[in-house]
Structure formats: structure tokens, C-alpha cells
PDB file of N, CA and C in Angstrom:
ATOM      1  N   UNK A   1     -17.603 -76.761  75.284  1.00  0.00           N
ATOM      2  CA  UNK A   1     -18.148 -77.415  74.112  1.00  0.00           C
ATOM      3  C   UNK A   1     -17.710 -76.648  72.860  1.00  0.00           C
ATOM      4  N   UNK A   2     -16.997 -77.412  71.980  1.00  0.00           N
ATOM      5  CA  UNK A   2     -16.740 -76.725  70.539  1.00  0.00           C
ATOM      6  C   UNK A   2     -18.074 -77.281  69.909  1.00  0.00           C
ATOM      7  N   UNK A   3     -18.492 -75.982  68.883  1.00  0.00           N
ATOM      8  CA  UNK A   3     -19.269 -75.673  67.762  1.00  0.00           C
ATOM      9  C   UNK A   3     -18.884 -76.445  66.529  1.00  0.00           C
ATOM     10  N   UNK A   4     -19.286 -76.980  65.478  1.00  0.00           N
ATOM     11  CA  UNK A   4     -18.477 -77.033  64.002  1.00  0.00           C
ATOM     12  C   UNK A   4     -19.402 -77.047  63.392  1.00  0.00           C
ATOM     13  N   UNK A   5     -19.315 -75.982  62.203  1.00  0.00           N
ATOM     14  CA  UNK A   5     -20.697 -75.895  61.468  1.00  0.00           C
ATOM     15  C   UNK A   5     -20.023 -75.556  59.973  1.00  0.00           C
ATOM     16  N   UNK A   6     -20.185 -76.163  59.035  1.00  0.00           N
ATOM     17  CA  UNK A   6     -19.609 -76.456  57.574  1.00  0.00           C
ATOM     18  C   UNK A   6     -20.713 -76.247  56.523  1.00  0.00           C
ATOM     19  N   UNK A   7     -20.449 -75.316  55.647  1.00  0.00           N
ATOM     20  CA  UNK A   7     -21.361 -74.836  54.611  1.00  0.00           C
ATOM     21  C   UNK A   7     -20.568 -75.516  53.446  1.00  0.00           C
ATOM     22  N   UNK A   8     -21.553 -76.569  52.118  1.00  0.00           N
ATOM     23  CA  UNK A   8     -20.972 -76.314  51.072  1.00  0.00           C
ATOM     24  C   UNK A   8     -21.506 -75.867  49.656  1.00  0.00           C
ATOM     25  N   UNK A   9     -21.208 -75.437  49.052  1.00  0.00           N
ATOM     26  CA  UNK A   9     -22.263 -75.764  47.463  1.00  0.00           C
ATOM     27  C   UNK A   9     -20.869 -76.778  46.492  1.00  0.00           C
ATOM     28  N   UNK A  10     -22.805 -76.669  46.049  1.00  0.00           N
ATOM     29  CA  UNK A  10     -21.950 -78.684  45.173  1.00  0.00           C
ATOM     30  C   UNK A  10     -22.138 -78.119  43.906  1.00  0.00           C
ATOM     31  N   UNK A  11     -21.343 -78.702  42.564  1.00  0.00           N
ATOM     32  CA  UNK A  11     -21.302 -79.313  41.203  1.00  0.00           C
ATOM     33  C   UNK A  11     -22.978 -79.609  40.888  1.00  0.00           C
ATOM     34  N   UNK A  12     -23.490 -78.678  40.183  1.00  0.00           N
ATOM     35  CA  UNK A  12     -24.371 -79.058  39.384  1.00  0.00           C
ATOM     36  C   UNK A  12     -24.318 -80.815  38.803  1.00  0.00           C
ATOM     37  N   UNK A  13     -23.508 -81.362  38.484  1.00  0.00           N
ATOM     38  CA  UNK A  13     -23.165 -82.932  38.165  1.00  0.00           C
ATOM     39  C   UNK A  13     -21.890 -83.400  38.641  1.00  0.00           C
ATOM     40  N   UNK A  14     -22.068 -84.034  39.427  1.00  0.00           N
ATOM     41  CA  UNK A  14     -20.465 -84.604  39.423  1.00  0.00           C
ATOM     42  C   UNK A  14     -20.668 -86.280  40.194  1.00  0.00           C
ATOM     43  N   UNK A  15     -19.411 -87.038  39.844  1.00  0.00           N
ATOM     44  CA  UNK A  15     -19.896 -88.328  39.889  1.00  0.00           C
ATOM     45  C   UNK A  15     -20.429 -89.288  39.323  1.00  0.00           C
ATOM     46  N   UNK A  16     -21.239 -88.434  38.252  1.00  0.00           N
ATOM     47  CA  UNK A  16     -22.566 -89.163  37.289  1.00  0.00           C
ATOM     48  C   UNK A  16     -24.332 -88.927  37.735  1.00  0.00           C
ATOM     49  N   UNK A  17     -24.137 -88.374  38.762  1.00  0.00           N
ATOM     50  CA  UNK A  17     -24.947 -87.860  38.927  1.00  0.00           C
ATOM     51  C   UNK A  17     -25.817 -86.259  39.491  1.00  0.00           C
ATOM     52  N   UNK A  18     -26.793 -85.674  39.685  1.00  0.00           N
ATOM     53  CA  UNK A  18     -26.769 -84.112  39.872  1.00  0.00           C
ATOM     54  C   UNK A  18     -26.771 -84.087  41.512  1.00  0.00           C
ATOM     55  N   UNK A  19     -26.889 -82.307  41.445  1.00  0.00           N
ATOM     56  CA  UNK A  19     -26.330 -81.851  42.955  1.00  0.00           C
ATOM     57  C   UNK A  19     -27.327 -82.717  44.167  1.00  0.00           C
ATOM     58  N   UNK A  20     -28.857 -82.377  43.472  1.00  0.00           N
ATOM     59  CA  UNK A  20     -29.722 -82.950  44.573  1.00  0.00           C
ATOM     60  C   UNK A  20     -29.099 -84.024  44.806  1.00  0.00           C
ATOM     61  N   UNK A  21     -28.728 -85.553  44.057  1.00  0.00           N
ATOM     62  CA  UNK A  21     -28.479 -87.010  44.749  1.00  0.00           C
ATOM     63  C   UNK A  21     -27.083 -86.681  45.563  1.00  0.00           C
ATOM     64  N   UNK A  22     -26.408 -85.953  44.886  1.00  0.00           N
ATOM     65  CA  UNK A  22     -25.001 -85.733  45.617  1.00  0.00           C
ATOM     66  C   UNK A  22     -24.921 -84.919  46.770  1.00  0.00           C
ATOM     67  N   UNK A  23     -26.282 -84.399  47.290  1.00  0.00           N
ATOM     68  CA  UNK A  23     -26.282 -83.898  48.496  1.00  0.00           C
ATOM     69  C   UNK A  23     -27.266 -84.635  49.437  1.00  0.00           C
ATOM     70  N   UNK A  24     -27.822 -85.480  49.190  1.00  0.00           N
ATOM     71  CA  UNK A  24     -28.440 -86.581  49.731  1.00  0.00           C
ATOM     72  C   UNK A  24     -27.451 -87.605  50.360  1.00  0.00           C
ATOM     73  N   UNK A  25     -26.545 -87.873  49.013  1.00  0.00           N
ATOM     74  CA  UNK A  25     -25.850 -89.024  49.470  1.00  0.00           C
ATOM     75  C   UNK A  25     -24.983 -88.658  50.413  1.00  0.00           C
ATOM     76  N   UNK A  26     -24.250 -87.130  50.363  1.00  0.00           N
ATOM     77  CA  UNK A  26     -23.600 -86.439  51.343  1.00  0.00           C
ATOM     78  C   UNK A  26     -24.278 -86.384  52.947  1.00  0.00           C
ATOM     79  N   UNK A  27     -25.420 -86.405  52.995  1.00  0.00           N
ATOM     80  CA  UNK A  27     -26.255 -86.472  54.144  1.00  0.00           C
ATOM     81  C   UNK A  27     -26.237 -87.426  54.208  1.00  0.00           C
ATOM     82  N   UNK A  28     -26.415 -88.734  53.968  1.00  0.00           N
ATOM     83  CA  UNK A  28     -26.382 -89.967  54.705  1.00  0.00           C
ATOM     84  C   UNK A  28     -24.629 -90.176  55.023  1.00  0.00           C
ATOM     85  N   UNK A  29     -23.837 -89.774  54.605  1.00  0.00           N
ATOM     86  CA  UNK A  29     -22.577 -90.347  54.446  1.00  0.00           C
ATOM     87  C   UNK A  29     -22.194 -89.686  55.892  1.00  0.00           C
ATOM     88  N   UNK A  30     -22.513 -87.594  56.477  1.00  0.00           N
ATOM     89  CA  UNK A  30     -22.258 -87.535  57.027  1.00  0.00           C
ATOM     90  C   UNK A  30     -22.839 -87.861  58.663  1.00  0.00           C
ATOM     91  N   UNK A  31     -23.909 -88.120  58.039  1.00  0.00           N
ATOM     92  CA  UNK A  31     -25.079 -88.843  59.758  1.00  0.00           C
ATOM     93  C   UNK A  31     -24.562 -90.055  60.061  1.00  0.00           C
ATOM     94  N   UNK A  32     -24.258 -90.702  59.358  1.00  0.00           N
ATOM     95  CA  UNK A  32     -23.487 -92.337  59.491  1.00  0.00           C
ATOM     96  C   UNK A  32     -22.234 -92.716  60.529  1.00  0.00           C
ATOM     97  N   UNK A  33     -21.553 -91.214  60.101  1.00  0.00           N
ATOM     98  CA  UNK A  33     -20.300 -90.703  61.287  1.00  0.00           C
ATOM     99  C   UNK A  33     -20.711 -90.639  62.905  1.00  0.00           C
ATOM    100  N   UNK A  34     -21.890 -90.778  63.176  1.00  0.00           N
ATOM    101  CA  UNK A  34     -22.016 -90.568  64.489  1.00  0.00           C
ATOM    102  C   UNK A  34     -22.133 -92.057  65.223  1.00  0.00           C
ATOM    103  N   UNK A  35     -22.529 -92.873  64.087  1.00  0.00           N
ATOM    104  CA  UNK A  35     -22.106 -94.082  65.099  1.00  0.00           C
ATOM    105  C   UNK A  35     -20.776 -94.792  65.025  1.00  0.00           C
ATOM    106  N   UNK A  36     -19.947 -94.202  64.320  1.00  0.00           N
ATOM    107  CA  UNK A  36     -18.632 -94.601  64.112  1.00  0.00           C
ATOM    108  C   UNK A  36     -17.742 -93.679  64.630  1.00  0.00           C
ATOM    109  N   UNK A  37     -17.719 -92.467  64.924  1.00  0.00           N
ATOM    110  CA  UNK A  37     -16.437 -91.761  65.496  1.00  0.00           C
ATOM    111  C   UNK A  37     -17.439 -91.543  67.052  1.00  0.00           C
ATOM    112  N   UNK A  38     -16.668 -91.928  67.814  1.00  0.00           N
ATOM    113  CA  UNK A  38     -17.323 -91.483  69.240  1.00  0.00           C
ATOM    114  C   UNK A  38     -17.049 -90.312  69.564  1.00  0.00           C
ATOM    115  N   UNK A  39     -16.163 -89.384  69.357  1.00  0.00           N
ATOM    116  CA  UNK A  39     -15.979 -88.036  69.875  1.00  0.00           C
ATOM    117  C   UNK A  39     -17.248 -87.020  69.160  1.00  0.00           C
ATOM    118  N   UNK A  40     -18.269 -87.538  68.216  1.00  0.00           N
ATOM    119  CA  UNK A  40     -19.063 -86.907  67.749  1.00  0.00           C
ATOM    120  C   UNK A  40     -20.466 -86.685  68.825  1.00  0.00           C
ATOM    121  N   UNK A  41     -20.854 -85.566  69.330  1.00  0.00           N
ATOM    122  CA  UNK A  41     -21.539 -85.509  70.413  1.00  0.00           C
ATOM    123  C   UNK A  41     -22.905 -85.276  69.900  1.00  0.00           C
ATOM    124  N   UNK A  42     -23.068 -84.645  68.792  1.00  0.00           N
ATOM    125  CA  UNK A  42     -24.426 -84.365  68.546  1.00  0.00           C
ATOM    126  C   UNK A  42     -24.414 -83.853  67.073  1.00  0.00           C
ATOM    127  N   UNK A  43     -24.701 -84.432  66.015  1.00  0.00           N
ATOM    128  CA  UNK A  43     -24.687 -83.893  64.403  1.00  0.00           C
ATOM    129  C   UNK A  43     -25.879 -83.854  63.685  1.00  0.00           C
ATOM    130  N   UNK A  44     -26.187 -82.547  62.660  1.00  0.00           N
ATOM    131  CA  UNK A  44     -27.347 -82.917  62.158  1.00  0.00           C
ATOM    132  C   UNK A  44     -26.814 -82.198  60.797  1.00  0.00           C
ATOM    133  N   UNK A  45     -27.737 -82.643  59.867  1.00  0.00           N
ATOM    134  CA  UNK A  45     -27.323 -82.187  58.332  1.00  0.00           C
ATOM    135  C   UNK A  45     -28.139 -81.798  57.521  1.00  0.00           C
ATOM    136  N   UNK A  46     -28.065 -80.687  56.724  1.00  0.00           N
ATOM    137  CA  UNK A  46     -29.413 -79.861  56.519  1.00  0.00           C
ATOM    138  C   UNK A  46     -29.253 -80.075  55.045  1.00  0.00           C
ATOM    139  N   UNK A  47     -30.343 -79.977  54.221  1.00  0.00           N
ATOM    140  CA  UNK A  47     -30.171 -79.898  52.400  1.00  0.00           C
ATOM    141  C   UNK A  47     -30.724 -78.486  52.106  1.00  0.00           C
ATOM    142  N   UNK A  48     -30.772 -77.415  51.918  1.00  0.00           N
ATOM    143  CA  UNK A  48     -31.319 -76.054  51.462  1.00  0.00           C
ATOM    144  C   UNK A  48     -32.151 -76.394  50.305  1.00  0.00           C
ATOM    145  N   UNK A  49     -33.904 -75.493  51.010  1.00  0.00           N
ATOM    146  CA  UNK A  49     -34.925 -76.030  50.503  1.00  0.00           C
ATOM    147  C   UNK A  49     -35.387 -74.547  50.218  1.00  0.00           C
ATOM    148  N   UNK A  50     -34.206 -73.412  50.103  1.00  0.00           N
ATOM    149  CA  UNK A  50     -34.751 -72.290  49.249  1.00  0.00           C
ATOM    150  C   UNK A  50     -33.616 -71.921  47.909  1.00  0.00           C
ATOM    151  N   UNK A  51     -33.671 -71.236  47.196  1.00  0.00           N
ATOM    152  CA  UNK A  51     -32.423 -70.970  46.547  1.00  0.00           C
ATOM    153  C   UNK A  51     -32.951 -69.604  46.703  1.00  0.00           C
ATOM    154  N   UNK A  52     -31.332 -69.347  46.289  1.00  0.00           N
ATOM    155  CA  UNK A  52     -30.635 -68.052  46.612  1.00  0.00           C
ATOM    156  C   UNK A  52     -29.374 -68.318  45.620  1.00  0.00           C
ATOM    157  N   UNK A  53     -28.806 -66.689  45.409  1.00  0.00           N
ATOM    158  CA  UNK A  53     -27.589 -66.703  45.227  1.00  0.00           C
ATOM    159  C   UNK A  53     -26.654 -66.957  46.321  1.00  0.00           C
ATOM    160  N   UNK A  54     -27.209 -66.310  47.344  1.00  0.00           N
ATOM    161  CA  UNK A  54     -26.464 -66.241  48.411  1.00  0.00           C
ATOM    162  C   UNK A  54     -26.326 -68.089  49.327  1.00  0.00           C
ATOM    163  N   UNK A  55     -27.137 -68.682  48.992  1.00  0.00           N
ATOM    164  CA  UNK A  55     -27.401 -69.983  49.844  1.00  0.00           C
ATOM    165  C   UNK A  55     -26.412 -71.060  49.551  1.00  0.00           C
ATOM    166  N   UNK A  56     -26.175 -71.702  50.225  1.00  0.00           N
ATOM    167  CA  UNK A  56     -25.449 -72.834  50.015  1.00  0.00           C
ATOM    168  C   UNK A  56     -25.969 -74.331  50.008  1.00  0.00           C
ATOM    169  N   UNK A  57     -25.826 -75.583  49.425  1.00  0.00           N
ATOM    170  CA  UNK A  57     -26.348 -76.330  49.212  1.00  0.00           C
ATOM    171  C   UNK A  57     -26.810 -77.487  50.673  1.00  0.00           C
ATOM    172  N   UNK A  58     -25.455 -78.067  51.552  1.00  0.00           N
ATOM    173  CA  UNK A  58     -25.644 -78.528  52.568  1.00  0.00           C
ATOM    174  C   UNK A  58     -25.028 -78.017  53.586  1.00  0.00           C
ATOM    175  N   UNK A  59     -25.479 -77.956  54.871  1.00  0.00           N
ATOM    176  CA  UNK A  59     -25.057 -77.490  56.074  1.00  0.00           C
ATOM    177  C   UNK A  59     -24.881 -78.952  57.033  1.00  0.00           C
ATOM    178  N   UNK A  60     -23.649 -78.938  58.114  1.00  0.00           N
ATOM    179  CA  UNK A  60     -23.011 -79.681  58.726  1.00  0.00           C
ATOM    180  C   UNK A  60     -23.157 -79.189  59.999  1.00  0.00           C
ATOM    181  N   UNK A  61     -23.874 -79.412  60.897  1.00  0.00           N
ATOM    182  CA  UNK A  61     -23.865 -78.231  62.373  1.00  0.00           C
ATOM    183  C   UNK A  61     -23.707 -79.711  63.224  1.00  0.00           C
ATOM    184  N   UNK A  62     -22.292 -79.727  64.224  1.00  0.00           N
ATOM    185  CA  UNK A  62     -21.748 -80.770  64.800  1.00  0.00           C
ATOM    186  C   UNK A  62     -21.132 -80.399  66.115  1.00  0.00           C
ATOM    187  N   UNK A  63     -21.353 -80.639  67.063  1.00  0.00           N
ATOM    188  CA  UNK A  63     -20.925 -80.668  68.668  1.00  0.00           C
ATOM    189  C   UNK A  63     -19.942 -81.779  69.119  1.00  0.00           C
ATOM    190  N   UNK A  64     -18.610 -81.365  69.587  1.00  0.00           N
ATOM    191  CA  UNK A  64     -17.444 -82.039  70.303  1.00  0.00           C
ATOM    192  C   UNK A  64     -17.124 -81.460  72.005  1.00  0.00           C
ATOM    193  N   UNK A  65     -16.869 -82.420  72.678  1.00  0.00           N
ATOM    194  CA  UNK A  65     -16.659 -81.648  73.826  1.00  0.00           C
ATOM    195  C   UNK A  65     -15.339 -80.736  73.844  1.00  0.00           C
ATOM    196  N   UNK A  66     -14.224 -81.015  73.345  1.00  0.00           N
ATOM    197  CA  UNK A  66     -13.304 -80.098  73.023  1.00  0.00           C
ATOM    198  C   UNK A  66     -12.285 -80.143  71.584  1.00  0.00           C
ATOM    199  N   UNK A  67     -11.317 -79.447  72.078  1.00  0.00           N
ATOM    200  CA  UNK A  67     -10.797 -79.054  70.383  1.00  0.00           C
ATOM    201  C   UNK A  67      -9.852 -79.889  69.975  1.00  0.00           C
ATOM    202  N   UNK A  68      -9.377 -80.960  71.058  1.00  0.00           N
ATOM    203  CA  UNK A  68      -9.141 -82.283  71.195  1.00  0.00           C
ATOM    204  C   UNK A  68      -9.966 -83.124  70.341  1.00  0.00           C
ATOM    205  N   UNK A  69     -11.107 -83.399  70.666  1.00  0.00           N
ATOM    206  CA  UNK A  69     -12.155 -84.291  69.994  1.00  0.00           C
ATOM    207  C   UNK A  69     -12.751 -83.738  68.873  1.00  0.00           C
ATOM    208  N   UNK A  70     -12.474 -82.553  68.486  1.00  0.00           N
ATOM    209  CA  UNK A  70     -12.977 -82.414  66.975  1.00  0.00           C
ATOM    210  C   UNK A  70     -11.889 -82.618  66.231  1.00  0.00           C
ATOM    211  N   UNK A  71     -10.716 -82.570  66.665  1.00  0.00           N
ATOM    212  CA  UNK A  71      -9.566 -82.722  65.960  1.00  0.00           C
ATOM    213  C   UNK A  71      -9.309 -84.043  65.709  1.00  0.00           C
ATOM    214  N   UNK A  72      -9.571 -84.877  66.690  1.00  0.00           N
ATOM    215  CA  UNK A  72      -9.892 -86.735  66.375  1.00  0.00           C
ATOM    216  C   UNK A  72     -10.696 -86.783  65.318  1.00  0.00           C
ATOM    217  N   UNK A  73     -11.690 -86.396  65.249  1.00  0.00           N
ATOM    218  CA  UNK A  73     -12.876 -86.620  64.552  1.00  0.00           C
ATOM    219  C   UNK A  73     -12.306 -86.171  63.080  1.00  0.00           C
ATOM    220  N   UNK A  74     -12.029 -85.255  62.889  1.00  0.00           N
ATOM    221  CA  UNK A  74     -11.306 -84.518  61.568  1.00  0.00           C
ATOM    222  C   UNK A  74     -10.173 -85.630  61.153  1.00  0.00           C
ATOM    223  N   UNK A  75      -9.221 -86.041  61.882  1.00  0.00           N
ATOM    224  CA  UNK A  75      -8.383 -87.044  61.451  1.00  0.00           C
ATOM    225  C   UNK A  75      -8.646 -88.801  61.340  1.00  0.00           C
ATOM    226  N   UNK A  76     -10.352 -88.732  61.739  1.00  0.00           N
ATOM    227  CA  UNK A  76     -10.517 -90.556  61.883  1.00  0.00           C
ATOM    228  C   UNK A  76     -11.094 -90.605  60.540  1.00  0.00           C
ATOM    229  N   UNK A  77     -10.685 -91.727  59.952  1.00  0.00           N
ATOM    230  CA  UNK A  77     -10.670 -92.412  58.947  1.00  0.00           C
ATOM    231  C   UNK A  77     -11.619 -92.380  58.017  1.00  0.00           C
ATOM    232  N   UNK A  78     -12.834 -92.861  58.950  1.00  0.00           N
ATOM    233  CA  UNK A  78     -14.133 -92.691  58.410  1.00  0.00           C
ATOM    234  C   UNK A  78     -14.488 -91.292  57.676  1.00  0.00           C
ATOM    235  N   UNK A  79     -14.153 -90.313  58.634  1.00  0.00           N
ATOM    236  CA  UNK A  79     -14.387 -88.670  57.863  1.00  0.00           C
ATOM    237  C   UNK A  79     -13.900 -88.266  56.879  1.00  0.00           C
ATOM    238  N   UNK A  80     -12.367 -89.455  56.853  1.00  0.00           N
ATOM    239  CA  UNK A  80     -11.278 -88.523  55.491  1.00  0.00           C
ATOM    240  C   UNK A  80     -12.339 -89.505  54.524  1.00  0.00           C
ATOM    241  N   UNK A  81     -12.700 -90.742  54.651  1.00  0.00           N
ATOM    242  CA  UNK A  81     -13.943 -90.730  53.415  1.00  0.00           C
ATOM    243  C   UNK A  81     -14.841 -90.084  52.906  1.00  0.00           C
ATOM    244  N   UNK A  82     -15.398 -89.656  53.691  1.00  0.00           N
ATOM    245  CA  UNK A  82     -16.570 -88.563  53.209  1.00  0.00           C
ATOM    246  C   UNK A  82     -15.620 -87.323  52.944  1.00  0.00           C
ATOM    247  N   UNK A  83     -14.359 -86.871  53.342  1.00  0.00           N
ATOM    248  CA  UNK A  83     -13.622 -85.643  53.113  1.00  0.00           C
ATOM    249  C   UNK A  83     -13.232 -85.913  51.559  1.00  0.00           C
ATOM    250  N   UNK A  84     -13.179 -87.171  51.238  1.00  0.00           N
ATOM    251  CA  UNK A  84     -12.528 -87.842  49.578  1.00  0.00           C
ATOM    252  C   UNK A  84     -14.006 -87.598  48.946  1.00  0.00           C
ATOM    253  N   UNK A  85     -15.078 -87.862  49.355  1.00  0.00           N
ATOM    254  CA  UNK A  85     -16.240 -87.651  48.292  1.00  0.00           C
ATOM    255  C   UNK A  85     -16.662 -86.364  48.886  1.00  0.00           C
ATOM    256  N   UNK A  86     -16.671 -85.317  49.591  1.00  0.00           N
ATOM    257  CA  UNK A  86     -16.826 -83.977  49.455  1.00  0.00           C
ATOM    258  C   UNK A  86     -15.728 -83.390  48.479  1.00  0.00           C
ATOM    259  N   UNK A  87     -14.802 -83.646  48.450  1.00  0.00           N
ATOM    260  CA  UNK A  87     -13.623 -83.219  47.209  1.00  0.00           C
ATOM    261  C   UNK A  87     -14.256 -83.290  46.107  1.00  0.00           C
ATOM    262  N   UNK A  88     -14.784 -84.470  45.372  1.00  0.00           N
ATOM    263  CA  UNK A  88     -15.320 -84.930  44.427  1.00  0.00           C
ATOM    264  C   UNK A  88     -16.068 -83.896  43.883  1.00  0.00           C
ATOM    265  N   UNK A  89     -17.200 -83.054  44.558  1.00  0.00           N
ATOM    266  CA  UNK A  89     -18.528 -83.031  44.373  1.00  0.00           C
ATOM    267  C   UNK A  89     -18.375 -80.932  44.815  1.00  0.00           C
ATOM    268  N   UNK A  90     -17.930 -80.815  45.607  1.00  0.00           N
ATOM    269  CA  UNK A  90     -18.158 -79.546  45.920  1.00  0.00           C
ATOM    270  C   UNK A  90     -17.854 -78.369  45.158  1.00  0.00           C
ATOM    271  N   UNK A  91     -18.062 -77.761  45.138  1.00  0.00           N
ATOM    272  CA  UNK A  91     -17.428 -76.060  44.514  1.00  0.00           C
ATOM    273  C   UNK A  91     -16.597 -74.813  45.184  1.00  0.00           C
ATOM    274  N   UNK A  92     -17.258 -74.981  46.744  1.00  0.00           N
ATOM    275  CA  UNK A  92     -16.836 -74.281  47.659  1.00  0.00           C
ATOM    276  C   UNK A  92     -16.946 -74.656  49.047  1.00  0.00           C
ATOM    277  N   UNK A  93     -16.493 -74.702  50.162  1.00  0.00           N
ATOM    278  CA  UNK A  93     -17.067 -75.242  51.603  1.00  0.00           C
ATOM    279  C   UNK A  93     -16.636 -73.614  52.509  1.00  0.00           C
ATOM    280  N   UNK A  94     -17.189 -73.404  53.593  1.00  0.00           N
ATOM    281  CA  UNK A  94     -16.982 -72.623  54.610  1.00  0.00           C
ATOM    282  C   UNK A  94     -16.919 -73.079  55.822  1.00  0.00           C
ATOM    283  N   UNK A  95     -16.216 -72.407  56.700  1.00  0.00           N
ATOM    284  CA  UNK A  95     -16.461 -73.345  57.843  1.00  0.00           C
ATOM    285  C   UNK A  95     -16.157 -72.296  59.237  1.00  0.00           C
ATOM    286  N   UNK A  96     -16.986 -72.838  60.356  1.00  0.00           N
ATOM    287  CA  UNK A  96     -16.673 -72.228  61.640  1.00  0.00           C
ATOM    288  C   UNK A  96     -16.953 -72.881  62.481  1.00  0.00           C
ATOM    289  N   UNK A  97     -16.077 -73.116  63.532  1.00  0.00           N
ATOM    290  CA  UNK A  97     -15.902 -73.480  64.947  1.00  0.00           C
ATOM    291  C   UNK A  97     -15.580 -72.444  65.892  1.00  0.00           C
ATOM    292  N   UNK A  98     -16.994 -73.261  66.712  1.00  0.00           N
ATOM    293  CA  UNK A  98     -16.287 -71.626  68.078  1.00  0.00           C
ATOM    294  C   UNK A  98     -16.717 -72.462  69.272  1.00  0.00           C
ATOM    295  N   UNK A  99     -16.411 -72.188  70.139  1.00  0.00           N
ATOM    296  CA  UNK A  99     -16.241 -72.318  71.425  1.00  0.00           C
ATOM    297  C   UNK A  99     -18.248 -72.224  72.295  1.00  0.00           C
ATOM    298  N   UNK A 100     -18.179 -72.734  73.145  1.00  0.00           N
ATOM    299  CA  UNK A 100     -19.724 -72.021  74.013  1.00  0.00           C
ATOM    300  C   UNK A 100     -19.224 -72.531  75.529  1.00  0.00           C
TER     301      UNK A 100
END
């Protein structure tokens, strides 16, 4: 089983509107993916409900059975949409995949 877990912080405004709606709308955009890419095994999407310097705005924690199927998932269609409105909106992303 591959891991994929994606940190980002967002734009105080971007779009026309502020970070909170733009990380909302980011959460529905990326939960939506699970009934449309089938290689998605298990996804959940977090909004950060402390601040920090250190914190980041949304978290992406997503399960593929292999590095095959996250790599589908990364290239299906649906994702490079939400990959076009994470462009939009973000400041920074992090990311890790590992293995279990």
C-alpha cells in the first residue's frame, strides 16, 4: 500500500475570494475525486483549526494500492483540475509518499 499525504498553505485571497472559502472549496473538490478516479482507495481532507507559524492550511492524506495507481491517479484528468485550481490559490505544497 502507498501512503500520499500533501500539505498546502493558501493565498490569503486569491480567486476573489479568502483562504478559508478557498480551502473549503479545495476540500470538496478533493473528496469528489474518490468517486471518479477508482485507483483512489481511501482519502480524507483536513482544514487546520489551529494556527501556527509552523501549520499549514489543508492536508490531503490518500491510500493507493501501488505506485502504479497513484501515478494513474496523479495523471487522470479529474486531478489535473483540482491540480489547475491548487495552482491558483496556494503559496507552498509539501508532499510525501511512502510505502507500508
Amino acid at each position: 500500500m502507498i501512503k500520499h499525504i500533501v500539505m498546502w498553505r493558501l493565498k490569503e485571497f486569491a480567486n476573489g475570494v479568502n483562504k478559508e472559502e478557498n480551502a473549503r472549496k479545495l476540500k470538496s473538490h478533493l473528496e469528489s475525486l474518490k468517486s471518479k478516479i477508482k485507483e483512489i482507495k481511501r482519502i480524507e481532507v483536513g482544514i487546520n483549526i489551529k494556527s501556527s507559524d509552523a501549520a499549514s492550511d489543508v492536508v490531503l492524506y490518500s491510500e493507493f494500492d501501488s505506485m502504479d495507481d497513484l501515478e494513474a491517479y496523479q495523471r487522470h484528468p479529474e486531478h489535473m483540475k483540482v491540480v489547475d485550481f491548487v495552482n491558483e490559490i496556494r503559496l507552498e505544497r509539501r508532499v510525501v509518499d511512502y510505502k507500508v
